[in-house]
PDB file of N, CA and C in Angstrom:
ATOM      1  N   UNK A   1     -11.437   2.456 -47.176  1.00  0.00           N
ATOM      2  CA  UNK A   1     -10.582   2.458 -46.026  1.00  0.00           C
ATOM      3  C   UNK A   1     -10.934   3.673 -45.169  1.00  0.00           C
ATOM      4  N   UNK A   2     -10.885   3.568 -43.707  1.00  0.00           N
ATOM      5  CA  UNK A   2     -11.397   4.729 -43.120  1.00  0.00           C
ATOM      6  C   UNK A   2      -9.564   5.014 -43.120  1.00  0.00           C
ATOM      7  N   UNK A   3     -10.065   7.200 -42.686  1.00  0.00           N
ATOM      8  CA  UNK A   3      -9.577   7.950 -42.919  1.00  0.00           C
ATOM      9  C   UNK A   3      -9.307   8.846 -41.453  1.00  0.00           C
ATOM     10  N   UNK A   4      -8.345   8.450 -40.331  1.00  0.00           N
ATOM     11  CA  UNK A   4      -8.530   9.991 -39.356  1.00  0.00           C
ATOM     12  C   UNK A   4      -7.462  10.460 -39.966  1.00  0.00           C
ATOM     13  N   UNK A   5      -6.906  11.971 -39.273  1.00  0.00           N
ATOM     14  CA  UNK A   5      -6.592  13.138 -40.010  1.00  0.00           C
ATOM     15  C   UNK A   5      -5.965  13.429 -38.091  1.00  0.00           C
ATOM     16  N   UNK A   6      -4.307  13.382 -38.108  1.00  0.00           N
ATOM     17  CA  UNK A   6      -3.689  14.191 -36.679  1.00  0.00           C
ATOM     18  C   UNK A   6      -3.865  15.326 -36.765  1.00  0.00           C
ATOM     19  N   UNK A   7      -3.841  15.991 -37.803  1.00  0.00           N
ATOM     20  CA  UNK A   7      -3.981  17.397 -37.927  1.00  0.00           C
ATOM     21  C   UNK A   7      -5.119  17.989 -38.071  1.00  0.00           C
ATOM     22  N   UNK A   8      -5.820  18.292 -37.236  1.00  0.00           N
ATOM     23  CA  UNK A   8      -7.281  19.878 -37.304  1.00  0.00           C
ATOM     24  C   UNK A   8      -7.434  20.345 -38.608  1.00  0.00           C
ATOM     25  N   UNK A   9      -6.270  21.074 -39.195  1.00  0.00           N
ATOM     26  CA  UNK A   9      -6.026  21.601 -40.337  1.00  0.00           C
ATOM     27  C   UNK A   9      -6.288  21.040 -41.608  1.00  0.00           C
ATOM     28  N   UNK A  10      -5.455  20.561 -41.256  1.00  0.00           N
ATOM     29  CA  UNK A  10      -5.568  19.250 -42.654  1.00  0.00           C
ATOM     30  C   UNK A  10      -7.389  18.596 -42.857  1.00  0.00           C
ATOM     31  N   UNK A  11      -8.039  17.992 -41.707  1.00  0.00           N
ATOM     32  CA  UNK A  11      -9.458  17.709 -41.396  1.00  0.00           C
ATOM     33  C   UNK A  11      -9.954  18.426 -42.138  1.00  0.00           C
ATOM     34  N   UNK A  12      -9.920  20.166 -41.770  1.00  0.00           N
ATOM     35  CA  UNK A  12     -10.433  20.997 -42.110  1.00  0.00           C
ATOM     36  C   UNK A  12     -10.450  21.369 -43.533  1.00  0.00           C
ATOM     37  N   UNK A  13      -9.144  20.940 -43.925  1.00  0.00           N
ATOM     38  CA  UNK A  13      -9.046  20.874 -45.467  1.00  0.00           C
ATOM     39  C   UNK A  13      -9.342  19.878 -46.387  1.00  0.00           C
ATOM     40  N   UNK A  14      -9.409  19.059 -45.772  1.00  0.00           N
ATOM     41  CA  UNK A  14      -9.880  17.603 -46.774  1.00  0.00           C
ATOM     42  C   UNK A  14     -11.550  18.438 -46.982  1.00  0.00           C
ATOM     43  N   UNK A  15     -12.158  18.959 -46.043  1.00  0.00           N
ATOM     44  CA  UNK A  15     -14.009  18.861 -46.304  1.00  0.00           C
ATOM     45  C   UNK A  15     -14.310  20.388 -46.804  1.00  0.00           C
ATOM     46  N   UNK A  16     -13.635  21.079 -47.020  1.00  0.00           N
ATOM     47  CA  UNK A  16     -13.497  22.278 -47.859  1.00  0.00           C
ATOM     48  C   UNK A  16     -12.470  22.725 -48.460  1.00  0.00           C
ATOM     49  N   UNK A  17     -13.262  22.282 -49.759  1.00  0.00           N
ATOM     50  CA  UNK A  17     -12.125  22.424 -50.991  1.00  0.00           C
ATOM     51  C   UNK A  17     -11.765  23.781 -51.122  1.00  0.00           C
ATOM     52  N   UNK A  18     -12.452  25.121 -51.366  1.00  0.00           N
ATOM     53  CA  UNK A  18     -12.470  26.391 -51.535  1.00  0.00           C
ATOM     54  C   UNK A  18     -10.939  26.831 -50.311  1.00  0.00           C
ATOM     55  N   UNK A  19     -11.360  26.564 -49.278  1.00  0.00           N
ATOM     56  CA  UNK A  19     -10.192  26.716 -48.023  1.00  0.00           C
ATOM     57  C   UNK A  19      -8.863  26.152 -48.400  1.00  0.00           C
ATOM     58  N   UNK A  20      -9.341  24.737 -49.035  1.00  0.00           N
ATOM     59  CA  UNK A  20      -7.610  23.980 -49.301  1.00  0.00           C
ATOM     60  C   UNK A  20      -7.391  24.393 -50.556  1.00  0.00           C
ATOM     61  N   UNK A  21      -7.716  24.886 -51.793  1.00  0.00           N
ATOM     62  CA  UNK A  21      -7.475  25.486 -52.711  1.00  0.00           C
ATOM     63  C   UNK A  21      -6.972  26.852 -52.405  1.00  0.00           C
ATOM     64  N   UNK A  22      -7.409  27.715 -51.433  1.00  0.00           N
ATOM     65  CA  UNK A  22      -6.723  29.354 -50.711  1.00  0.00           C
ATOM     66  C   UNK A  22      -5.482  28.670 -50.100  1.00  0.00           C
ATOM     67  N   UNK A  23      -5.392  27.693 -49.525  1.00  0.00           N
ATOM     68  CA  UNK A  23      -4.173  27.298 -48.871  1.00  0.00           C
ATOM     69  C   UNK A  23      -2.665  26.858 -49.294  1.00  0.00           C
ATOM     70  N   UNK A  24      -2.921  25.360 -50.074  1.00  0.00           N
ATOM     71  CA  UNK A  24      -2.400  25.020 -51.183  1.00  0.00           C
ATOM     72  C   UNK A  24      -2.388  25.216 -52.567  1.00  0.00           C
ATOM     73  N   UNK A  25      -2.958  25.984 -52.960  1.00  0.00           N
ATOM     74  CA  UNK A  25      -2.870  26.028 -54.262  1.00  0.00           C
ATOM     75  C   UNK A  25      -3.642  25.349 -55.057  1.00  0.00           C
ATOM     76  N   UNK A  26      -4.394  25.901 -56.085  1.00  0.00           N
ATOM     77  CA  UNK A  26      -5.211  25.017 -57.055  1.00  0.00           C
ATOM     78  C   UNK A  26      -4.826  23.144 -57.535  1.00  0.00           C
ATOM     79  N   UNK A  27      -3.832  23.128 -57.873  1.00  0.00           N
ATOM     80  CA  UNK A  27      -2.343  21.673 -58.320  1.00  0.00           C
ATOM     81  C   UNK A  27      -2.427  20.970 -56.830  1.00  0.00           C
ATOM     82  N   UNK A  28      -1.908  21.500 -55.937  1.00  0.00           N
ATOM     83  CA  UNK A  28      -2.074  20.446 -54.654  1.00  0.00           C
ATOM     84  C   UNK A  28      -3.528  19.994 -54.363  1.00  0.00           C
ATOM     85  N   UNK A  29      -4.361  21.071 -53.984  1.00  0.00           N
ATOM     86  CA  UNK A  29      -5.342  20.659 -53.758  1.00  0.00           C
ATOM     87  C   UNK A  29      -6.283  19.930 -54.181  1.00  0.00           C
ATOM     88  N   UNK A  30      -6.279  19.859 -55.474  1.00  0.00           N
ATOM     89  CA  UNK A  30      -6.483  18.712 -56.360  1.00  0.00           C
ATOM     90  C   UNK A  30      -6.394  17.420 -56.040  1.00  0.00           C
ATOM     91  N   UNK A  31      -4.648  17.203 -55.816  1.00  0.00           N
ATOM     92  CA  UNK A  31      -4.047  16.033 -55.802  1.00  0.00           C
ATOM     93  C   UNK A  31      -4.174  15.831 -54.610  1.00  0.00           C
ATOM     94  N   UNK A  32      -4.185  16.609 -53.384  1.00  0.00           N
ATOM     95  CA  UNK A  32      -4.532  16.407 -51.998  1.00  0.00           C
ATOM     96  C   UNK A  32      -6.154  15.429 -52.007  1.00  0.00           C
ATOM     97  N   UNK A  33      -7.582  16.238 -52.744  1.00  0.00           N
ATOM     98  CA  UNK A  33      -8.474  15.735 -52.224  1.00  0.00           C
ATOM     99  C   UNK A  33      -8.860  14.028 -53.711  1.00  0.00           C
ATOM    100  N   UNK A  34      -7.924  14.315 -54.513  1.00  0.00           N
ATOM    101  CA  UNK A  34      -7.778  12.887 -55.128  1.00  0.00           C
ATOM    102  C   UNK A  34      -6.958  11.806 -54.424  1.00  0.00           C
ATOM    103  N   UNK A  35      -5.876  12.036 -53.834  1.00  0.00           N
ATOM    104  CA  UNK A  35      -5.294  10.683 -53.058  1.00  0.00           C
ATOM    105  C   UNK A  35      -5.921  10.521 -52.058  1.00  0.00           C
ATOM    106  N   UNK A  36      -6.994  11.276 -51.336  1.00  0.00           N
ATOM    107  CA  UNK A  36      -7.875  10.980 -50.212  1.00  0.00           C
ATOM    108  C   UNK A  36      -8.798   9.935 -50.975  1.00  0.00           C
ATOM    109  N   UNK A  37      -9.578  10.669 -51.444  1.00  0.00           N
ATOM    110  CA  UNK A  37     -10.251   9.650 -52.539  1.00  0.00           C
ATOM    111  C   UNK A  37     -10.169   8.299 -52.950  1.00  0.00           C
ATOM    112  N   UNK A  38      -8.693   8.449 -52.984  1.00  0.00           N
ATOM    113  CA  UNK A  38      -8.151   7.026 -53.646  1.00  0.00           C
ATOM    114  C   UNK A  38      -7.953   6.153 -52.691  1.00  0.00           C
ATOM    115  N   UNK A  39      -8.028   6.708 -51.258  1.00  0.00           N
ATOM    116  CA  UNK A  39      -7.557   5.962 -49.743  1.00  0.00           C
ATOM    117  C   UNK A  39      -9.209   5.564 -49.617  1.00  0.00           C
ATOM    118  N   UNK A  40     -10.204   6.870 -49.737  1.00  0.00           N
ATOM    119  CA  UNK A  40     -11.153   6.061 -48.897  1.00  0.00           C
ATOM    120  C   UNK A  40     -12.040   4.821 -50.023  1.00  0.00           C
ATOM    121  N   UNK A  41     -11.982   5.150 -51.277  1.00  0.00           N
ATOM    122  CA  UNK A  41     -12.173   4.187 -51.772  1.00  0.00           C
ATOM    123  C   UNK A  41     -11.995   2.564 -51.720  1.00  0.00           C
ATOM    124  N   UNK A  42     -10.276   2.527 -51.336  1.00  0.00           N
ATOM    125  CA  UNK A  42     -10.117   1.146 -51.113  1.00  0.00           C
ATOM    126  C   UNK A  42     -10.092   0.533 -49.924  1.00  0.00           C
ATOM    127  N   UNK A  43      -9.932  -0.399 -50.012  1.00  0.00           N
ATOM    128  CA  UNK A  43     -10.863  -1.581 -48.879  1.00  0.00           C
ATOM    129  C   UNK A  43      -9.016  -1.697 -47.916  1.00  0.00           C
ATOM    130  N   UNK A  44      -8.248  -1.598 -48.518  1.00  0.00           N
ATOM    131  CA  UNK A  44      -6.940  -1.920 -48.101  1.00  0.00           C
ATOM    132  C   UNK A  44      -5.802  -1.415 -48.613  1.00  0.00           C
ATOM    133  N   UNK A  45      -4.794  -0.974 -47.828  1.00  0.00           N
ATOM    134  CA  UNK A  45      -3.974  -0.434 -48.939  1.00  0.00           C
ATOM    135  C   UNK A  45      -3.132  -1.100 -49.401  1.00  0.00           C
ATOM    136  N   UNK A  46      -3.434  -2.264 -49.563  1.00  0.00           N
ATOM    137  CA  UNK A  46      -2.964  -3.290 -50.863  1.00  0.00           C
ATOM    138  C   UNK A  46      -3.076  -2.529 -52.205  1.00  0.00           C
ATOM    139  N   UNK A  47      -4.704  -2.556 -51.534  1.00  0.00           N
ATOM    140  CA  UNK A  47      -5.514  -1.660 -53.143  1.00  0.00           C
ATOM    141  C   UNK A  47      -4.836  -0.772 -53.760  1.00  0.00           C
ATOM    142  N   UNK A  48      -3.715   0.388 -53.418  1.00  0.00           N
ATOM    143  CA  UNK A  48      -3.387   0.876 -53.404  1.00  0.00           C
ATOM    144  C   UNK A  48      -2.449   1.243 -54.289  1.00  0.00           C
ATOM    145  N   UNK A  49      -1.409   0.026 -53.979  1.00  0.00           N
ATOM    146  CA  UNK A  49       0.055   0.345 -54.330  1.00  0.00           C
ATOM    147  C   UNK A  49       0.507   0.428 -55.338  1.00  0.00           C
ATOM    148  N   UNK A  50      -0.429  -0.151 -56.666  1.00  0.00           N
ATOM    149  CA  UNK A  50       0.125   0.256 -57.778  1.00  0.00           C
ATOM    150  C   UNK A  50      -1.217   1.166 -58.379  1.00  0.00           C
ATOM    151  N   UNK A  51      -1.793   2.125 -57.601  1.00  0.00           N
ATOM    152  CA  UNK A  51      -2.526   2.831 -58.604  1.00  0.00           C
ATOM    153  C   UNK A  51      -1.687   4.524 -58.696  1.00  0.00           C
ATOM    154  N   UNK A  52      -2.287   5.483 -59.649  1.00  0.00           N
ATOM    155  CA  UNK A  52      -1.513   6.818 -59.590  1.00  0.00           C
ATOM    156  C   UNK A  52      -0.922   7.252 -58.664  1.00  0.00           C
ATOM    157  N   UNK A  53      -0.039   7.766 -58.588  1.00  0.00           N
ATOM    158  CA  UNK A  53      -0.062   8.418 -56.698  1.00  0.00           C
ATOM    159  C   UNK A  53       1.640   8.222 -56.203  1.00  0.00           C
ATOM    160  N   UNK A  54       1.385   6.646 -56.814  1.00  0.00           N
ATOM    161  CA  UNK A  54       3.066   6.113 -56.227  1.00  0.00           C
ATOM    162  C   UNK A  54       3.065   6.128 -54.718  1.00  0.00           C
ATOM    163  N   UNK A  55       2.259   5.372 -54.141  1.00  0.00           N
ATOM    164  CA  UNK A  55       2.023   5.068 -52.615  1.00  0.00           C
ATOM    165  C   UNK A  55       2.836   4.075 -52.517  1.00  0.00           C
ATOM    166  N   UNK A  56       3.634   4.575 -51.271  1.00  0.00           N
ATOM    167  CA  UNK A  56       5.061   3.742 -51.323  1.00  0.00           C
ATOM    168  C   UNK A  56       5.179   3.892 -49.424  1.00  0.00           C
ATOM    169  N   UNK A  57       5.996   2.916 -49.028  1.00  0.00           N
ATOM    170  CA  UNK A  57       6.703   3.042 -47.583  1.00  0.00           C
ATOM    171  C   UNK A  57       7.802   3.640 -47.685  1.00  0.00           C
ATOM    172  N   UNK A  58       7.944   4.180 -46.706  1.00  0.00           N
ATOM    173  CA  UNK A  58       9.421   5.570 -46.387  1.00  0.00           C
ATOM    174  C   UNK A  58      10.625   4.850 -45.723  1.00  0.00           C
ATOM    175  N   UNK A  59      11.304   4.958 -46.014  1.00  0.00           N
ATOM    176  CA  UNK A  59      12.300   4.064 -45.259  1.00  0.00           C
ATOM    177  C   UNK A  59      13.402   5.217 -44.767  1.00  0.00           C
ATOM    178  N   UNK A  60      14.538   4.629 -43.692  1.00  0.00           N
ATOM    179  CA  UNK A  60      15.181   5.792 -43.106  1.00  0.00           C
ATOM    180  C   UNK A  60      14.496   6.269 -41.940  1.00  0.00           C
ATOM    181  N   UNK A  61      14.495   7.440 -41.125  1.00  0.00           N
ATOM    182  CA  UNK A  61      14.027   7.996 -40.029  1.00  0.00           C
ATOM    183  C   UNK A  61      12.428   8.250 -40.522  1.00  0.00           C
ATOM    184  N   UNK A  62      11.736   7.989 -41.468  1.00  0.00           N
ATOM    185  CA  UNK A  62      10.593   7.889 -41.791  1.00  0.00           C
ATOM    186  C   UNK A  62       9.659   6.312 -42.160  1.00  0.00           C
ATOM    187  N   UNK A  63      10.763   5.511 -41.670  1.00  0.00           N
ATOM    188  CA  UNK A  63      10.029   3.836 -41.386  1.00  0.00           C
ATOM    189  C   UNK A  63       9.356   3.867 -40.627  1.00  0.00           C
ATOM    190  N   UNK A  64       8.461   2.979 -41.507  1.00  0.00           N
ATOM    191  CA  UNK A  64       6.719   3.183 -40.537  1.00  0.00           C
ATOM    192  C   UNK A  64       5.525   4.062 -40.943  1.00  0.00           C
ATOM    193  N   UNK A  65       5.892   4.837 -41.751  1.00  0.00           N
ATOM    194  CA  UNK A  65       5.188   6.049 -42.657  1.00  0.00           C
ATOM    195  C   UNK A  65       4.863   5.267 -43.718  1.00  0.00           C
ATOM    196  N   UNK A  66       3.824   6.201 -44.286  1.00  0.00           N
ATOM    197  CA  UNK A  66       3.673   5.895 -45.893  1.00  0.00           C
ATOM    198  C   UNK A  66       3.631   7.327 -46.509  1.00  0.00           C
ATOM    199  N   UNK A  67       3.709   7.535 -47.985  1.00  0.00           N
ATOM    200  CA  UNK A  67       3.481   8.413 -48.412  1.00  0.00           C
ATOM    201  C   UNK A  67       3.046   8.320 -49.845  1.00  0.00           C
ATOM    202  N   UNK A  68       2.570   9.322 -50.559  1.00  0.00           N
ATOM    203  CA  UNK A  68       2.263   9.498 -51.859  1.00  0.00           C
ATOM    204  C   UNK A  68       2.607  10.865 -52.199  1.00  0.00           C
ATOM    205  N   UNK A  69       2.643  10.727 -53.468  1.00  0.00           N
ATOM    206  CA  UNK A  69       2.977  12.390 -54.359  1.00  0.00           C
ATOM    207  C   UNK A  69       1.891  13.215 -54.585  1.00  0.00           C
ATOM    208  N   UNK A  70       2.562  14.307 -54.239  1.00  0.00           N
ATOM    209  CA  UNK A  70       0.529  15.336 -54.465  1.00  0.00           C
ATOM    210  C   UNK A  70       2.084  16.382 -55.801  1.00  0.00           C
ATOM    211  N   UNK A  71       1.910  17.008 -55.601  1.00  0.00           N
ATOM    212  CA  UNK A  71       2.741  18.106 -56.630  1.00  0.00           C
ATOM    213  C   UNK A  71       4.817  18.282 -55.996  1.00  0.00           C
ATOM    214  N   UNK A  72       4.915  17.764 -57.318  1.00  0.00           N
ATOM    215  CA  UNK A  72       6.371  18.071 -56.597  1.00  0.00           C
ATOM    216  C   UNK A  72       7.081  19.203 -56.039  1.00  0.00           C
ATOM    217  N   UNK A  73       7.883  19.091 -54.811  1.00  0.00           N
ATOM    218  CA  UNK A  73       8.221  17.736 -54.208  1.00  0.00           C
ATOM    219  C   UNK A  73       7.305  17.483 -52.749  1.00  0.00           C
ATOM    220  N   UNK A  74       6.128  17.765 -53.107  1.00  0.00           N
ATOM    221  CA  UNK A  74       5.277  17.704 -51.889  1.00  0.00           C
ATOM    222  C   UNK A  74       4.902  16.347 -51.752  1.00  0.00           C
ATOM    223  N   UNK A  75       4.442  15.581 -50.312  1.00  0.00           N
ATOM    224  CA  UNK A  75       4.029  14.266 -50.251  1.00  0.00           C
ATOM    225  C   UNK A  75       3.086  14.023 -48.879  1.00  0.00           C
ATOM    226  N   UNK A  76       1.921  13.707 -49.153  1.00  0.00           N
ATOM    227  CA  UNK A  76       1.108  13.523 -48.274  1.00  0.00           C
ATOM    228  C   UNK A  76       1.494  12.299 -47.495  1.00  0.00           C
ATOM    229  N   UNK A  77       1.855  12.292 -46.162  1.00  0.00           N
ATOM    230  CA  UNK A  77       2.932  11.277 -45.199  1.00  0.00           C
ATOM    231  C   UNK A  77       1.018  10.440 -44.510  1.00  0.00           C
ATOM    232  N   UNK A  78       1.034   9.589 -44.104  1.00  0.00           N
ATOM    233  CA  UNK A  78       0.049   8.330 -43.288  1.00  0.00           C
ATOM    234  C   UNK A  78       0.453   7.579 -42.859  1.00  0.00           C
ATOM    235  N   UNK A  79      -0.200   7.250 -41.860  1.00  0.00           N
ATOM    236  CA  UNK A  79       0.501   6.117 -41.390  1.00  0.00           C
ATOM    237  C   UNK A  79      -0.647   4.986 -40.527  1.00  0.00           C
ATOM    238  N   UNK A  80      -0.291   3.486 -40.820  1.00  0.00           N
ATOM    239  CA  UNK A  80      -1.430   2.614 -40.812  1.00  0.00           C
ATOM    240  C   UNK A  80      -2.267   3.082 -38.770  1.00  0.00           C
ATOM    241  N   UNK A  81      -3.303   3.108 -39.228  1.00  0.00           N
ATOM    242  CA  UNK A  81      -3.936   3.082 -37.752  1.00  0.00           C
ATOM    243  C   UNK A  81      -4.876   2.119 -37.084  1.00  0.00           C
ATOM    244  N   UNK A  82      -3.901   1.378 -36.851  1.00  0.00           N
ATOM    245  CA  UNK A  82      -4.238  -0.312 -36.599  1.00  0.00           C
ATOM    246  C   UNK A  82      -3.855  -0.794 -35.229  1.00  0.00           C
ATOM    247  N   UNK A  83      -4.446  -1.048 -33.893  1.00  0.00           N
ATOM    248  CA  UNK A  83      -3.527  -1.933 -32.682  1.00  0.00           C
ATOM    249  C   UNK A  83      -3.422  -3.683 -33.131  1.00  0.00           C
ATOM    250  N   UNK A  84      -2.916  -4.084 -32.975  1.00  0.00           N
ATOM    251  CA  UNK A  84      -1.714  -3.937 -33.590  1.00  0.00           C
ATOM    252  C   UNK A  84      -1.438  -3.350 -35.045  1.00  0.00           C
ATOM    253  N   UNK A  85      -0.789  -3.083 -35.681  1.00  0.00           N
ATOM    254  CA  UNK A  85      -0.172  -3.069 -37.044  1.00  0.00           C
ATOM    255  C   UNK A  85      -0.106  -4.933 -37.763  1.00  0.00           C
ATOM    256  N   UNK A  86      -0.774  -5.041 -38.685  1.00  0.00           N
ATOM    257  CA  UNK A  86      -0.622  -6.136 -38.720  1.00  0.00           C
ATOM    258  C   UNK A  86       0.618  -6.423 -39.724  1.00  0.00           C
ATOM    259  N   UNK A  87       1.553  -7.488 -38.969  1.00  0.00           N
ATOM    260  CA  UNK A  87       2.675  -7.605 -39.715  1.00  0.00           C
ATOM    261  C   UNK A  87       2.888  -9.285 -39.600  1.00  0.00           C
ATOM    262  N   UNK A  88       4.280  -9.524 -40.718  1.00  0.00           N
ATOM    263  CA  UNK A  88       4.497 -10.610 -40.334  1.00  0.00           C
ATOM    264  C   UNK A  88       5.535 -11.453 -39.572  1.00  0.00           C
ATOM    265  N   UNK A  89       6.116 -12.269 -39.799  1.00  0.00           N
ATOM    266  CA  UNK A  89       7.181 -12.661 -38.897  1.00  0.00           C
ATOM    267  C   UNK A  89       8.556 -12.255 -39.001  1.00  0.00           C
ATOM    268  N   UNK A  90       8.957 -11.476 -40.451  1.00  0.00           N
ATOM    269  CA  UNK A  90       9.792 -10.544 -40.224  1.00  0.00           C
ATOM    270  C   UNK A  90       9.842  -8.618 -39.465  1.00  0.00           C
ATOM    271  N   UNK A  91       8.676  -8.860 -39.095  1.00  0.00           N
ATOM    272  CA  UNK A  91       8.258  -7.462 -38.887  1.00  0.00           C
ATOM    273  C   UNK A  91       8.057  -6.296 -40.162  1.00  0.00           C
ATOM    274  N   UNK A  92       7.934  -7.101 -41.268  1.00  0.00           N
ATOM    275  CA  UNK A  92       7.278  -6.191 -42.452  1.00  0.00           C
ATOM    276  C   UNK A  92       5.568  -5.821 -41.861  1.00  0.00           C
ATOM    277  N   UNK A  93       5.340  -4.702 -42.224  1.00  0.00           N
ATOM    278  CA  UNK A  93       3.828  -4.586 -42.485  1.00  0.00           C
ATOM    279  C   UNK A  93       3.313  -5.076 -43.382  1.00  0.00           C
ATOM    280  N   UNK A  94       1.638  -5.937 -43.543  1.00  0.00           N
ATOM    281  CA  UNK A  94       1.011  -6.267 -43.731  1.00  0.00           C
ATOM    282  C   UNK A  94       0.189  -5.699 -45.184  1.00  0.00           C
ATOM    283  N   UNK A  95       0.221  -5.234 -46.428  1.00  0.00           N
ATOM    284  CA  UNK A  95      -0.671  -4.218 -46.379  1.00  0.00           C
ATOM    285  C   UNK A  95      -1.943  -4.688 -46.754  1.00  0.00           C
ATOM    286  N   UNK A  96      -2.182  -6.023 -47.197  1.00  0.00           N
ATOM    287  CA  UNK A  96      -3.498  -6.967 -47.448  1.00  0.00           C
ATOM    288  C   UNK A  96      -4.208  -6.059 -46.273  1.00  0.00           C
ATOM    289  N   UNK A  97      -3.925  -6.135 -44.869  1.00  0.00           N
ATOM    290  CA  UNK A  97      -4.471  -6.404 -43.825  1.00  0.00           C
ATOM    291  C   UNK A  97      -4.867  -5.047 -43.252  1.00  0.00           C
ATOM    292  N   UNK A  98      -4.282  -4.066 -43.571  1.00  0.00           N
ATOM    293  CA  UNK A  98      -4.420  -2.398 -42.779  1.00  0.00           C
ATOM    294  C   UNK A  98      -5.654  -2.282 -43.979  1.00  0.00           C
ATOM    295  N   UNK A  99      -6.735  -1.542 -42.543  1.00  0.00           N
ATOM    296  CA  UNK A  99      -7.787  -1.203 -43.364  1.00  0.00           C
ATOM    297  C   UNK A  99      -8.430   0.667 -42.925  1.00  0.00           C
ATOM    298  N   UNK A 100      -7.014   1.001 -42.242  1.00  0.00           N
ATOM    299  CA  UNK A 100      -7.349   2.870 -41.627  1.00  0.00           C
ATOM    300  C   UNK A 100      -5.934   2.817 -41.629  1.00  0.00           C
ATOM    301  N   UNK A 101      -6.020   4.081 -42.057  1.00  0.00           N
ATOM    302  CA  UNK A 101      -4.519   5.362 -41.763  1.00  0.00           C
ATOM    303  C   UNK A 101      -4.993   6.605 -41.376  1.00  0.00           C
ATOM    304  N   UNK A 102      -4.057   6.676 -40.778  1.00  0.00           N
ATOM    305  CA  UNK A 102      -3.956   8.618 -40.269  1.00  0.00           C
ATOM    306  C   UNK A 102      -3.077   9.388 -40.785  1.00  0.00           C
ATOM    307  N   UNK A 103      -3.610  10.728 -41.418  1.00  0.00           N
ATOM    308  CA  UNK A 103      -2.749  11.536 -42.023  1.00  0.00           C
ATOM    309  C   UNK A 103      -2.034  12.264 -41.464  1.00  0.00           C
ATOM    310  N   UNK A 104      -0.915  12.232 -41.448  1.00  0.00           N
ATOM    311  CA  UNK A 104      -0.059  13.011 -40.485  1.00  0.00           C
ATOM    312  C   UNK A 104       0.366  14.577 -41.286  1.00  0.00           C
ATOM    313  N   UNK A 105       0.660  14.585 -42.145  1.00  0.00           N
ATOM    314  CA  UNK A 105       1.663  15.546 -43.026  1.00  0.00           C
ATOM    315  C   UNK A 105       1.437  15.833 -44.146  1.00  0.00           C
ATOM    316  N   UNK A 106       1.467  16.911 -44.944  1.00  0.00           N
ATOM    317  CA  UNK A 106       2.001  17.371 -46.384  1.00  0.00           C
ATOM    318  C   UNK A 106       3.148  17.937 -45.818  1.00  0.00           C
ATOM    319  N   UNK A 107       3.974  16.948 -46.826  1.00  0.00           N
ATOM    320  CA  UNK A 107       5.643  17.726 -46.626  1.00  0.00           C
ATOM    321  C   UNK A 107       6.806  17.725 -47.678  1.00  0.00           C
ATOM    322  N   UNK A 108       7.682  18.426 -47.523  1.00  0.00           N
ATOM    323  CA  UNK A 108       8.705  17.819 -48.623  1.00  0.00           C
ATOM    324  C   UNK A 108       9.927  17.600 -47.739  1.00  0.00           C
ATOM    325  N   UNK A 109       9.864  15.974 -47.929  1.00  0.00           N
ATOM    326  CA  UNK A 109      10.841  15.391 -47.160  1.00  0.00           C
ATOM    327  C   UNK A 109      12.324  15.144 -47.691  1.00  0.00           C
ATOM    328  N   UNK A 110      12.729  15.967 -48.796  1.00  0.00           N
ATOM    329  CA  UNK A 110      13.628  15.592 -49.668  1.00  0.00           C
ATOM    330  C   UNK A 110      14.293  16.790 -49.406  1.00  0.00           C
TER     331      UNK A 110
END
């Protein structure tokens, strides 16, 4: 699955580990450049949803997001980057069908 990145920072940290390890911490950064991994690996984020990670949709003022667990209670936030979003006739998203996300966030939304 391709991968953009809203954040400079974050960019900057996905392609140097040494930098995102000074930043986050040895434990995040880890889990930061493994759930990347696990995104660009799959073809869809179907692929996704039941592997480690617990990649899940956000619901609440964060519908429309996705997220996964990097170290608690931190969560790397994405969101599908698709014109349209492919959904269906209830307005669920698609996830057979999204084949890019953009990373918006490490956050703790809790």
């Amino acid at each position: 699955m391709k991968i953009t990145f809203a954040d400079k920072n974050l960019e900057k940290l996905s392609t140097d580990y040494n930098k995102c390890r000074q930043k986050m911490g040895d434990k995040r950064a880890k889990q930061f450049i493994t759930r990347l991994n696990t995104l660009r690996d799959a073809t869809t984020l179907e692929d996704v949803r039941n592997l480690p990670g617990r990649f899940h949709e956000l619901t609440g003022n964060r519908k429309g997001k996705w997220g996964c667990d990097l170290d608690h209670p931190y969560r790397l936030v994405f969101i599908p980057y698709e014109t349209p979003i492919p959904s269906n006739t209830d307005g669920q998203y698609v996830w057979l069908e999204i084949t890019s996300v953009e990373v918006i966030e490490i956050v703790d939304y809790h």
